[in-house]
Protein backbone atom coordinates (compact mmCIF):
# COMPACT_ATOMS: atom_id res chain seq x y z
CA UNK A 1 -136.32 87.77 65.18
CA UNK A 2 -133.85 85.64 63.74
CA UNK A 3 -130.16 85.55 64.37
CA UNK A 4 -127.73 87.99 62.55
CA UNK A 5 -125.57 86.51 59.99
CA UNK A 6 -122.11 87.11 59.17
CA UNK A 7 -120.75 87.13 55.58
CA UNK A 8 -120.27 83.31 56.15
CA UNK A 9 -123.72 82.83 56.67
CA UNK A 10 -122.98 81.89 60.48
CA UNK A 11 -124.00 83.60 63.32
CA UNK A 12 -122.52 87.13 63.86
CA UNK A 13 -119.98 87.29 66.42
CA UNK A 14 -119.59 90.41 68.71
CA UNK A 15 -117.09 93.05 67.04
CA UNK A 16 -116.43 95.09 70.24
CA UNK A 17 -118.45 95.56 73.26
CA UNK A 18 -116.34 97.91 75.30
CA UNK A 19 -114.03 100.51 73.30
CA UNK A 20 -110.97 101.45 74.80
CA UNK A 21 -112.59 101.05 78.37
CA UNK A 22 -115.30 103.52 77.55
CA UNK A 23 -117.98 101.52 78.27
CA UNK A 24 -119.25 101.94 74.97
CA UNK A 25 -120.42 98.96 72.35
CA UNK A 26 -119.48 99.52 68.57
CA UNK A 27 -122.60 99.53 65.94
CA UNK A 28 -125.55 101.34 65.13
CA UNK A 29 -126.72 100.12 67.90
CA UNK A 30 -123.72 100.13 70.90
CA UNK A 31 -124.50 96.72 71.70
CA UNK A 32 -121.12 95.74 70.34
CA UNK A 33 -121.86 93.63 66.92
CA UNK A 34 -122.20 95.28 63.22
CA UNK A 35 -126.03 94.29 63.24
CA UNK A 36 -128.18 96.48 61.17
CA UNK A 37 -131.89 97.35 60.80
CA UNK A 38 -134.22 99.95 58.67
CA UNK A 39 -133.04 102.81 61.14
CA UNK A 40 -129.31 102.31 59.84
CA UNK A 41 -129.21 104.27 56.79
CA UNK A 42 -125.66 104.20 56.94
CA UNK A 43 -125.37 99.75 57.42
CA UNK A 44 -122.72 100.01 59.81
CA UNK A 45 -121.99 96.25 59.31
CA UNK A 46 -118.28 95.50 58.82
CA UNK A 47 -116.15 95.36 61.20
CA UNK A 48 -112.52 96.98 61.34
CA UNK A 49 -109.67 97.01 63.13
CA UNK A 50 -108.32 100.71 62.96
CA UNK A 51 -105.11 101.68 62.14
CA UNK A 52 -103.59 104.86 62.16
CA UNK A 53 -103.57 105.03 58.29
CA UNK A 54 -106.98 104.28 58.05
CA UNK A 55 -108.06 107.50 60.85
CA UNK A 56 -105.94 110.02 58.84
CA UNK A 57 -107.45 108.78 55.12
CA UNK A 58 -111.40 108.55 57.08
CA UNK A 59 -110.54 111.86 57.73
CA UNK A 60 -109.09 113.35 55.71
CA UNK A 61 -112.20 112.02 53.23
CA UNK A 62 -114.81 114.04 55.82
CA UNK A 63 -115.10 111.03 58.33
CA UNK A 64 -112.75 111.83 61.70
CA UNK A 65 -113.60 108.68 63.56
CA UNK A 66 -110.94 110.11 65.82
CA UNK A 67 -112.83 112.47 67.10
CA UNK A 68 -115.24 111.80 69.72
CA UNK A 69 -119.12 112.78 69.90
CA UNK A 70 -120.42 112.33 72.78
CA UNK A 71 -124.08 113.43 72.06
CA UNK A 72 -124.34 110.09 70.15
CA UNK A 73 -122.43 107.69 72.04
CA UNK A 74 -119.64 108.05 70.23
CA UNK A 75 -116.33 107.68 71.78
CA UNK A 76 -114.01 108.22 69.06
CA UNK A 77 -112.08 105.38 67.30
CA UNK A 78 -108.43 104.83 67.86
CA UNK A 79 -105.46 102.65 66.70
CA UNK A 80 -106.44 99.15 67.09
CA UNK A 81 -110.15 99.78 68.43
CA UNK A 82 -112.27 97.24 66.34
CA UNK A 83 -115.40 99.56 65.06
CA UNK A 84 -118.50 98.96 62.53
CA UNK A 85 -117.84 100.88 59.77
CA UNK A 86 -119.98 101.34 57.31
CA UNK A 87 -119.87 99.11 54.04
CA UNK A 88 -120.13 101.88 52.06
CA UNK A 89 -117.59 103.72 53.43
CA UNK A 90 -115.13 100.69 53.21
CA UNK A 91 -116.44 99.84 50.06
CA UNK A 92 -114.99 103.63 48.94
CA UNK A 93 -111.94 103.14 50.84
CA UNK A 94 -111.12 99.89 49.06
CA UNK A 95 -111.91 101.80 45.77
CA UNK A 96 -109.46 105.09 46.71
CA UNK A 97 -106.82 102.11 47.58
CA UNK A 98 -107.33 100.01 43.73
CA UNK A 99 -107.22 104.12 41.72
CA UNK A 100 -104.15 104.99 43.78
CA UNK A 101 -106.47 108.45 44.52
CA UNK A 102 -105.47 109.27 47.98
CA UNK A 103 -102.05 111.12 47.44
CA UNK A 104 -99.53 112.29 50.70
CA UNK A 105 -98.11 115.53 50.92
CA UNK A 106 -95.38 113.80 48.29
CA UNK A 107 -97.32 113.48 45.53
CA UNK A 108 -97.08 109.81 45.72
CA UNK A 109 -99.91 107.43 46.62
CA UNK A 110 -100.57 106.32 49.61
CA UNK A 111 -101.25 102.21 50.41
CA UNK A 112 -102.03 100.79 53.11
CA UNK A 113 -105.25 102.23 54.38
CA UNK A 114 -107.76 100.22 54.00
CA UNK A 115 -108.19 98.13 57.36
CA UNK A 116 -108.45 94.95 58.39
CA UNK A 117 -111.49 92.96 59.50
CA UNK A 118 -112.96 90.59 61.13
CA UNK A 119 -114.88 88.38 59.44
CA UNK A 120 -117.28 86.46 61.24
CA UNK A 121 -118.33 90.22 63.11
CA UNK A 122 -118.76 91.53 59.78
CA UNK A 123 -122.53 91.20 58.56
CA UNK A 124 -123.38 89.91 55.86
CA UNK A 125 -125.50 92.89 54.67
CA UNK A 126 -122.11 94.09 53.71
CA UNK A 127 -122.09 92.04 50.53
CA UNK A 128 -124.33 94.68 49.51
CA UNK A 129 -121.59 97.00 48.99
CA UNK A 130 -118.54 94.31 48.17
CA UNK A 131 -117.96 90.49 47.59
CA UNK A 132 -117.27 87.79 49.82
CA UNK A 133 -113.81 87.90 47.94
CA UNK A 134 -112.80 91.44 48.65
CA UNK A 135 -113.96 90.78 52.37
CA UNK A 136 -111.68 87.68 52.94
CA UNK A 137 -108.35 89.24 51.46
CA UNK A 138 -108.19 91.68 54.13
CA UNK A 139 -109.81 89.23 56.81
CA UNK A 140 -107.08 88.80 60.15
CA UNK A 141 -108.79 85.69 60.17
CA UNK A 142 -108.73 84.73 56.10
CA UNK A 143 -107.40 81.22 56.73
CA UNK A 144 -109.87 80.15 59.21
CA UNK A 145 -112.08 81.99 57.33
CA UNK A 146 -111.97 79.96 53.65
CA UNK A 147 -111.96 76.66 55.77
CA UNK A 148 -115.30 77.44 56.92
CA UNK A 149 -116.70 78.42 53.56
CA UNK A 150 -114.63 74.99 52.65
CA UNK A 151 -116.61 73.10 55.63
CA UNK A 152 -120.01 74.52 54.90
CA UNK A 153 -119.46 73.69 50.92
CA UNK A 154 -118.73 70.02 52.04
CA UNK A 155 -121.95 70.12 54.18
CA UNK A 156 -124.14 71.52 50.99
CA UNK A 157 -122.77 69.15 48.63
CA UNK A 158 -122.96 66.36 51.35
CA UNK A 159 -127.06 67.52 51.59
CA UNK A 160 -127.86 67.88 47.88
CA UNK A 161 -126.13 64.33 47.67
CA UNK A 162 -128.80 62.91 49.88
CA UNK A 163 -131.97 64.70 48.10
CA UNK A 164 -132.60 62.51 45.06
CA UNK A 165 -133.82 64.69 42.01
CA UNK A 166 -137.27 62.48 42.49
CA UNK A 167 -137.99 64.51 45.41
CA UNK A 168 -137.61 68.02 44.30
């Protein structure tokens, strides 16, 4: 079986092996990286960094990662745990954030939810659900991020510079 990618088309780094000392891995499977396979129905593949925000939105939309389950392995997600979230579900959050849909007890809207991620720990099966672009912008690791999309452009250009068109 071949490596898992991240959304950089490098290997997948390890969101979180051990949350909050529980012993527990993050992912479908609790091995600690966003991986995915046909058993994940729900492509748990992009890793966040939780925030409180982000717990009280999740569930207040019928998803209380807060809460923990331990029949599934599930120890329950809190303020700056890094989990795999599913891309749909970010994908949604992302889209409540852009409609200014989730409201607080105000009336006003409320910004600020959507979480962070890591990038290279986020798989790239995520693109399903989102672009690269919408991905990076909330990246804590944009910068180093775009250089190595920058690097690996270099290296594709450098390689199509050495095919000659005779050979293809």
């Amino acid at each position: 079986r071949e490596p898992a990618r991240n959304v950089l088309g490098t290997e997948l780094s390890c969101c979180c092996a051990d949350v909050h000392g529980s012993g527990i891995g993050t992912g479908f499977y609790r091995d600690g990286y966003c991986s995915t396979g046909p058993d994940d129905a729900g492509r748990h593949t992009v890793c966040i960094e939780a925030t409180e925000k982000f717990l009280a939105v999740s569930a207040a939309v019928g998803n209380p990662l807060h809460q923990p389950i331990p029949q599934f392995m599930f120890p329950g997600v809190r303020p700056g745990d890094r989990w795999c979230l599913c891309a749909s579900r970010y994908a949604q959050l992302i889209e409540l954030e852009r409609e200014s849909a989730v409201r607080g007890e105000d009336g006003e809207p409320v910004t600020g939810f959507v979480p962070r991620i890591h990038i290279r720990a986020t798989h790239e099966r995520s693109l399903e659900h989102m672009d690269l672009e919408a991905l990076l912008s909330r990246a804590v690791d944009e910068e180093e991020a775009r250089a190595e999309l920058s690097r690996l452009e270099e290296m594709r250009a450098a390689l199509r510079r050495t095919v000659s068109p005779s050979e293809s």
